[in-house]
Protein backbone atom coordinates (compact mmCIF):
# COMPACT_ATOMS: atom_id res chain seq x y z
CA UNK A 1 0.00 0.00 0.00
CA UNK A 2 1.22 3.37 -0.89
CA UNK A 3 1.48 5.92 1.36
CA UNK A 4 -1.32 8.61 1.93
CA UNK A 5 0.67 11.84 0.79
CA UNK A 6 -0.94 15.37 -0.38
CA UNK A 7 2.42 17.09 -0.25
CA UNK A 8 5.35 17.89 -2.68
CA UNK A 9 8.77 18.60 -2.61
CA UNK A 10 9.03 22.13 -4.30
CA UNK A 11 12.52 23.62 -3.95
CA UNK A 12 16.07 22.62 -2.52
CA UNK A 13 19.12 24.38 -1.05
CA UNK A 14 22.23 24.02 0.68
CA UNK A 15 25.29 25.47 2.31
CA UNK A 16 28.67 23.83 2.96
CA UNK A 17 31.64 25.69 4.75
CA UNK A 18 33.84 27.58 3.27
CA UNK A 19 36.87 25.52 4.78
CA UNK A 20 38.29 22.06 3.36
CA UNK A 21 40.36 19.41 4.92
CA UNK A 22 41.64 17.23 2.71
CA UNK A 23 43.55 13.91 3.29
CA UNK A 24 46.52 15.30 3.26
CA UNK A 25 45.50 17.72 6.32
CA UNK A 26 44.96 14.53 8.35
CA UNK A 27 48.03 13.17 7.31
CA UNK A 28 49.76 15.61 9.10
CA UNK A 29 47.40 15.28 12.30
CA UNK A 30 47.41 11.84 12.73
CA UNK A 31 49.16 8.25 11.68
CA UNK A 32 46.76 7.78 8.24
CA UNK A 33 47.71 8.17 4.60
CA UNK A 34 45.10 9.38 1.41
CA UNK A 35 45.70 6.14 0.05
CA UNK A 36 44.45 4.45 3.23
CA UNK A 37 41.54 6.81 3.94
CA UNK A 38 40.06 6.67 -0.20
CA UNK A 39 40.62 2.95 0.57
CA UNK A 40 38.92 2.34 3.36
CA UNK A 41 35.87 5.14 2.85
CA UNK A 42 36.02 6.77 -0.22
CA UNK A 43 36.22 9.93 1.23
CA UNK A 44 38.89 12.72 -0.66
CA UNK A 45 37.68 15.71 1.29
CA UNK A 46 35.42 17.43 4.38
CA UNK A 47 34.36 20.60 5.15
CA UNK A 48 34.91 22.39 7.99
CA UNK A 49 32.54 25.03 9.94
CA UNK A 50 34.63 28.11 11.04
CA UNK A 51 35.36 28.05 15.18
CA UNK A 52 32.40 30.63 15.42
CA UNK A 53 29.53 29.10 13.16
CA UNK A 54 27.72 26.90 14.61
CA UNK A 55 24.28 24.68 13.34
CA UNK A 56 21.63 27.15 13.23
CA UNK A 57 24.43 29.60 11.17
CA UNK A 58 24.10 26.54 8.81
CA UNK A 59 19.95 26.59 9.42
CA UNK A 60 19.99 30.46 7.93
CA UNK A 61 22.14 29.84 5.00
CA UNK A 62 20.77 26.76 3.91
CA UNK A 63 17.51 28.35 3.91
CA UNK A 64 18.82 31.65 2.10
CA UNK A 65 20.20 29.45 -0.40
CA UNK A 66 16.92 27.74 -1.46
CA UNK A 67 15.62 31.38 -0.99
CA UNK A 68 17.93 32.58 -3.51
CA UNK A 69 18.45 29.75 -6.38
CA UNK A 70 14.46 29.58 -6.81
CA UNK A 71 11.06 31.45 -7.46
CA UNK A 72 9.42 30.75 -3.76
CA UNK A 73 7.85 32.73 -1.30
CA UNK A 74 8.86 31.68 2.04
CA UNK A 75 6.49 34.24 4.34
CA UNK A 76 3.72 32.00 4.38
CA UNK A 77 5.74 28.97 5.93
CA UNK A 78 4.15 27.83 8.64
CA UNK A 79 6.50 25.27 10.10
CA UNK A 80 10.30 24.62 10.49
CA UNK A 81 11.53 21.25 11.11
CA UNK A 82 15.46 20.97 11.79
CA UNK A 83 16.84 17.54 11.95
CA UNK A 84 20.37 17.43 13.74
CA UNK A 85 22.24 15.87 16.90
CA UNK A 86 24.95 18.74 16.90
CA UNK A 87 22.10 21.51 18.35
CA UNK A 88 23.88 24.70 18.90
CA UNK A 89 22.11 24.29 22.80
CA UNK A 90 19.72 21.65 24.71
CA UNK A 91 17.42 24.46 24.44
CA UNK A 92 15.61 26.75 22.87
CA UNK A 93 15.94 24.33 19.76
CA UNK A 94 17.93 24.95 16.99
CA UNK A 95 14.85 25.23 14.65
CA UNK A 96 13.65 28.23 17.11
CA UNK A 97 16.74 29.71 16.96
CA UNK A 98 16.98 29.90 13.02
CA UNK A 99 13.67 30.40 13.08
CA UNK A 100 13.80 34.17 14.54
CA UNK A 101 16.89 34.58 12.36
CA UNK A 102 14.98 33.82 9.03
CA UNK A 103 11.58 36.17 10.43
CA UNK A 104 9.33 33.17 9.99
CA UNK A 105 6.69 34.38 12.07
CA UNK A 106 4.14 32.34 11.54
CA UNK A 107 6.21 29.30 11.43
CA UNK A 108 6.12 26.80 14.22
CA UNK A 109 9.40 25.05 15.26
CA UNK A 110 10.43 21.57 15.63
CA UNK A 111 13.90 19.65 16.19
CA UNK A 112 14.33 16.22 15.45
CA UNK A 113 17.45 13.93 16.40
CA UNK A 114 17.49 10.63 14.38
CA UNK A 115 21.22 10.98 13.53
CA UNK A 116 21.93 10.00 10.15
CA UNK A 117 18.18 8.85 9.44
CA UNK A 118 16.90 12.42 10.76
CA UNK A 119 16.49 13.69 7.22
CA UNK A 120 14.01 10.90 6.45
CA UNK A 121 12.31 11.45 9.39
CA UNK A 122 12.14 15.14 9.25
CA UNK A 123 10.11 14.58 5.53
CA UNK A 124 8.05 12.04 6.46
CA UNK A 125 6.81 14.61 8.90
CA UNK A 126 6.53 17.52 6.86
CA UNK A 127 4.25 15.02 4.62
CA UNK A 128 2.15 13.96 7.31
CA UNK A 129 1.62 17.85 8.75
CA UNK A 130 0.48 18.59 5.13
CA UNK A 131 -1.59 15.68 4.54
CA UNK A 132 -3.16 15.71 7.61
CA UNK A 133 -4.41 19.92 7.11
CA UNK A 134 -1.89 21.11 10.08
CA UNK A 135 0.01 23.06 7.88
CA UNK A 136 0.46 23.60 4.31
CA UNK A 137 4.37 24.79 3.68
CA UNK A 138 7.04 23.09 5.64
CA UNK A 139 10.64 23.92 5.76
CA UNK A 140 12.82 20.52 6.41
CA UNK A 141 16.75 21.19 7.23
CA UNK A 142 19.22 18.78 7.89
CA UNK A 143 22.24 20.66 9.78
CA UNK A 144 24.80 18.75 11.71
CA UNK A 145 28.53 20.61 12.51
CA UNK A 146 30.36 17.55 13.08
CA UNK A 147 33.67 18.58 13.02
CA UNK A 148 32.73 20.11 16.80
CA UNK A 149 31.75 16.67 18.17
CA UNK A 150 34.99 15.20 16.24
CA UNK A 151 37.65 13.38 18.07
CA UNK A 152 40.95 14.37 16.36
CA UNK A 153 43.03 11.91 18.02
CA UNK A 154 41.36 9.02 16.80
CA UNK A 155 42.52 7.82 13.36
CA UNK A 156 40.02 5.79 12.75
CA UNK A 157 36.73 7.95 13.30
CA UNK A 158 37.99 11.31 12.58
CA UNK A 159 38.85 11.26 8.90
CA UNK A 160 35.39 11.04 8.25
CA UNK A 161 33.48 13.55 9.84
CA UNK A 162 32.52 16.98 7.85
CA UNK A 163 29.75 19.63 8.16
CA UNK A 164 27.01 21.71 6.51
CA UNK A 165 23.13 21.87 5.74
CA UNK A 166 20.32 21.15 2.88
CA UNK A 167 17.12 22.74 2.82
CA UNK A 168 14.17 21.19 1.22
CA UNK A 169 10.46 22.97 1.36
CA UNK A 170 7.69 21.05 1.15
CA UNK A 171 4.12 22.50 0.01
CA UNK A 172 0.85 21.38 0.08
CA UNK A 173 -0.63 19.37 -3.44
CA UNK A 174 -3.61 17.59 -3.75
CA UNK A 175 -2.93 16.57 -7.69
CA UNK A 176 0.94 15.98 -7.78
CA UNK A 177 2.48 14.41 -4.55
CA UNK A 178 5.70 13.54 -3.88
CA UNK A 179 5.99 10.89 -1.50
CA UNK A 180 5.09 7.14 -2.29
CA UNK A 181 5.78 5.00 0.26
CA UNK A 182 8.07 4.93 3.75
CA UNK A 183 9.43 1.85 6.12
CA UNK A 184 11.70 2.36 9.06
CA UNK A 185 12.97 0.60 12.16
CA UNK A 186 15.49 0.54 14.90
CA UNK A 187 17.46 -1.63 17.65
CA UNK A 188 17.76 0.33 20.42
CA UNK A 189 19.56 -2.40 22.27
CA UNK A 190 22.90 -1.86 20.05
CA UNK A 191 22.50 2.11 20.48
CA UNK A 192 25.90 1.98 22.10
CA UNK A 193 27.67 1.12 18.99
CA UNK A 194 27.54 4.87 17.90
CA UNK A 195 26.59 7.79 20.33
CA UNK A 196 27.92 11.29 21.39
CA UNK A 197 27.22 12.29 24.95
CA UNK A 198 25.11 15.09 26.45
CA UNK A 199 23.86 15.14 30.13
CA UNK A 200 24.64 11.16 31.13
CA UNK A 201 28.43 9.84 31.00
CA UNK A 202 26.84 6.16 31.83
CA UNK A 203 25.47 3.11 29.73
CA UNK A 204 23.75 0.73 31.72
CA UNK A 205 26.34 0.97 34.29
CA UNK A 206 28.78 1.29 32.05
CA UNK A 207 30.97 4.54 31.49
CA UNK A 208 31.30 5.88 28.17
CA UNK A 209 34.17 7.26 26.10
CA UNK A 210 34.92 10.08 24.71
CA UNK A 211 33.00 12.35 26.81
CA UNK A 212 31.87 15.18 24.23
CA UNK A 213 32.93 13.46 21.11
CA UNK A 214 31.49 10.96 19.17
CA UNK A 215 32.19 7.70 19.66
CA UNK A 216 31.56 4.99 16.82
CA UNK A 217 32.14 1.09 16.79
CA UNK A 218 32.76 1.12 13.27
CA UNK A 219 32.69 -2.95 12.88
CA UNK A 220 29.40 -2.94 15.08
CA UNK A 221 27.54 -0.25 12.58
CA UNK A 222 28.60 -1.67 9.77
CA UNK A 223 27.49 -5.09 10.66
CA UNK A 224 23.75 -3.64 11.61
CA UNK A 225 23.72 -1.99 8.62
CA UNK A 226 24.67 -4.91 6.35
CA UNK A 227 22.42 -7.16 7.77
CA UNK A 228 19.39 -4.93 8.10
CA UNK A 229 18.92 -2.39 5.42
CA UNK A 230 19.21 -4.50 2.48
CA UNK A 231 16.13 -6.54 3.48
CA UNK A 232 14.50 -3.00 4.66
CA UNK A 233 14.82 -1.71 0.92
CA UNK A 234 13.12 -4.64 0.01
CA UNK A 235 10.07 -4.15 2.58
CA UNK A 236 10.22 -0.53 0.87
CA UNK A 237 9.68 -1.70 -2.28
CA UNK A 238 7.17 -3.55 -1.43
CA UNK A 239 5.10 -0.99 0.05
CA UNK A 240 5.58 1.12 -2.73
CA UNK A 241 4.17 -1.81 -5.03
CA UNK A 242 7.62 -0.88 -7.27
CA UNK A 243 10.79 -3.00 -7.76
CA UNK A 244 14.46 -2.24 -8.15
CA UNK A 245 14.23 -1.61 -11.91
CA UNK A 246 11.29 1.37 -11.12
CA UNK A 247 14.20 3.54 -8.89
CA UNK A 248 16.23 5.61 -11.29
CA UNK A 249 18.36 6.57 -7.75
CA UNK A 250 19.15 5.21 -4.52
CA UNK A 251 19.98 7.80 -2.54
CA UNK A 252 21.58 6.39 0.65
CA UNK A 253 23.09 7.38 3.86
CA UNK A 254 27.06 8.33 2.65
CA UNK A 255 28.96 6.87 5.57
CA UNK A 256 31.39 5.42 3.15
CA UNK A 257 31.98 4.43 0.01
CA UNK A 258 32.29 0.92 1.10
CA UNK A 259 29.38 0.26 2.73
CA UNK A 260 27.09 1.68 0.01
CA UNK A 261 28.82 -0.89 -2.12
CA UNK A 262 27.92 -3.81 -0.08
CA UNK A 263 24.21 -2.47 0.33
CA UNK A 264 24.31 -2.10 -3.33
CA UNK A 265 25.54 -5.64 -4.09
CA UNK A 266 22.67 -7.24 -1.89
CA UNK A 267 19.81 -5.11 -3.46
CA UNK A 268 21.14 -5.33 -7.01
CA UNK A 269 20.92 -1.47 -7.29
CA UNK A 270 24.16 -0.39 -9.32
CA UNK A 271 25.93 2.44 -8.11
CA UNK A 272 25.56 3.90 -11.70
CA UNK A 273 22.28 4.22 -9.89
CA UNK A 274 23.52 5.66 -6.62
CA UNK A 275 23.67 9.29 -5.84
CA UNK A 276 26.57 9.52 -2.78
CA UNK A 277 28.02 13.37 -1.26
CA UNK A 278 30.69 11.22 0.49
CA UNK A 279 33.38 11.17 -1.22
CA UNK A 280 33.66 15.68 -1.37
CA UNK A 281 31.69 16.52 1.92
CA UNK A 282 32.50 13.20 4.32
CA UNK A 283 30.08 11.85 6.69
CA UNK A 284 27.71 14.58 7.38
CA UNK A 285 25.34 12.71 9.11
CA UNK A 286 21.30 13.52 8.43
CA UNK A 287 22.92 15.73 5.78
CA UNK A 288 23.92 13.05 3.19
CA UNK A 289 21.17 12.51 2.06
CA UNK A 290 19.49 15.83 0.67
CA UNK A 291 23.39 17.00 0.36
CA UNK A 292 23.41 14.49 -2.29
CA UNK A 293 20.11 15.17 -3.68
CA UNK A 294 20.93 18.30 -4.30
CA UNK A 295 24.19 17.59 -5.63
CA UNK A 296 22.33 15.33 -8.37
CA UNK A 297 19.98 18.59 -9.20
CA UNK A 298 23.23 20.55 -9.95
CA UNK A 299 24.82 17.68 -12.46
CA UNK A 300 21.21 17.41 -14.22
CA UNK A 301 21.38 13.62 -13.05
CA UNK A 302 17.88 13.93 -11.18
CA UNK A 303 15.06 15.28 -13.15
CA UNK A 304 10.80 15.32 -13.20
CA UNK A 305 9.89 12.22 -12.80
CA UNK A 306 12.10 10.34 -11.37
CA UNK A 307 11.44 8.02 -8.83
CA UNK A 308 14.20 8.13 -5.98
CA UNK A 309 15.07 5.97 -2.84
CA UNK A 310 16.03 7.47 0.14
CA UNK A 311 17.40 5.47 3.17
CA UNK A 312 18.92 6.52 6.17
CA UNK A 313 20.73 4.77 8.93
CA UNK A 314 22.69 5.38 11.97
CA UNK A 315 22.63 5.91 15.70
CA UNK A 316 19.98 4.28 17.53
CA UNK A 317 20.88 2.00 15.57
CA UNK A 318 17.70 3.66 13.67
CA UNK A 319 17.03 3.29 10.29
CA UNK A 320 14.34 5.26 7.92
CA UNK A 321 13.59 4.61 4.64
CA UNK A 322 11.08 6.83 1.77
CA UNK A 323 10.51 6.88 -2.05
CA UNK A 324 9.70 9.99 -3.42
CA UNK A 325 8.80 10.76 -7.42
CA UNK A 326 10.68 13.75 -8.27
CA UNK A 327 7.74 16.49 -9.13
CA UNK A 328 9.78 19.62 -10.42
């Protein structure tokens, strides 16, 4: 069964840094090589947030970017949805805090942490607002300023952290909706595979590491994912009445290169297929996704019509899945 959706995706924008660390920057931080980093995650470059810019900076000019690149009015939204686990404070939320910067007055606020499925999340709500008649334009922005949570003294996690910030608004229509179908899921119980701590420095008893910093069992995540997602896509599918051959993208989570190969082999989507923002912007959490997305609207590889795969996974271990059809 498709999913009930009176709601289209009607304009997209984004904002990276300014900043780039490249491979070769780590090499001279920490005991790594290019060679070994493009080998192990496909990843030739990040970008970096300045030491005073912070998520909701990213919010704004995410947002002015979609402002600027098309022909929308944004005064009438009337809600702002920000998905990120790097909030510039526990509270007010980083959605109210961008929202008084962008003069959305008559735009309710919302923050969402999902990690790297947040973007997902954060549309599947922004459908169901619209479809439901609680609102009828609804900004979703994926922000996360990773490179603050970043542990630079571990080889092995920090080469793949980067920042920065899509924007994607979502309007109300009746004749021409965007979304077809959603799935998602979680384990809670292997959570402590990938975290970053806030107010508790305990686990079930147990302390955690890196107090501040994110901490990721990379073997552990990659194992979930592997075993999980693959048959999730599937369940997608399904639900969307559609098969492999009816996606003209996957648009996946970019943790690595790597593991979007091994999700691809088991669903036999080619990554001629696969739209990534890995491999020039790093691991940018919720933000891979639409960061790609948008990407694909500047090469001219996603156009009207298209029918395109998103799926999102990450701490939790959560995982969120949605097929859109590509409306403009």
């Amino acid at each position: 069964m498709q999913l009930l959706s009176r709601a289209r995706i009607t304009a997209v924008g984004a904002y990276v840094p300014e900043k780039i660390l490249s491979n070769a920057d780590f090499e001279k931080m920490v005991d790594t090589s290019d060679e070994w980093i493009i080998t192990r995650t496909g990843i030739k470059e990040r970008h970096m947030a300045a030491e005073n810019e912070f998520t909701s900076d990213m919010v704004v000019k995410a947002v002015e970017n979609l402002a600027a690149t098309n022909s929308v009015n944004l005064e009438d939204v009337d809600m702002l949805i920000v998905t990120t686990f790097t909030a510039d404070l526990l509270t007010p939320g980083t959605a109210a805090i961008a929202q008084g910067r962008l003069g959305l007055r008559q735009a309710g606020v919302l923050d969402i942490n999902a990690a790297c499925a947040g973007f997902v999340y954060g549309l599947l709500l922004a459908n169901s607002f619209i479809t439901s008649g609680q609102n009828k334009k609804v900004l979703v922005v994926a922000s996360e300023i990773m490179t603050k949570v970043t542990d630079y003294t571990d080889r092995t996690t920090c080469v793949l952290f980067g920042d920065g910030a899509s924007a994607f608004l979502v309007e109300l229509d009746e004749k021409n909706p965007s979304f077809l179908a959603a799935h998602m899921g979680a384990n809670g119980e292997l959570g402590s595979g990938l975290y970053c701590t806030s107010i508790a420095q305990s686990w079930n008893g147990k302390p955690l590491e890196r107090i501040g910093k994110i901490y990721q069992d990379g073997r552990a995540v990659y194992n979930y994912v592997i075993k999980n997602i693959p048959a999730a896509i599937q369940v997608l599918l399904e639900k969307a009445e559609l098969n492999i051959n009816d996606i003209d993208w996957f648009v996946p989570h970019s943790a690595n290169v790597r593991m979007i190969q091994s999700i691809s082999d088991k669903t036999k989507i080619s990554m001629d297929k696969t739209l990534m923002s890995v491999v020039e912007y790093g691991n940018t959490s919720s933000v891979t996704i639409p960061l790609a997305i948008w990407s694909g609207l500047k090469t001219q590889k996603v156009k009207k019509g298209d029918n395109l795969l998103l799926y999102g996974f990450g701490g939790g271990l959560n995982h969120a899945g949605l097929i859109i059809k590509w409306q403009y």
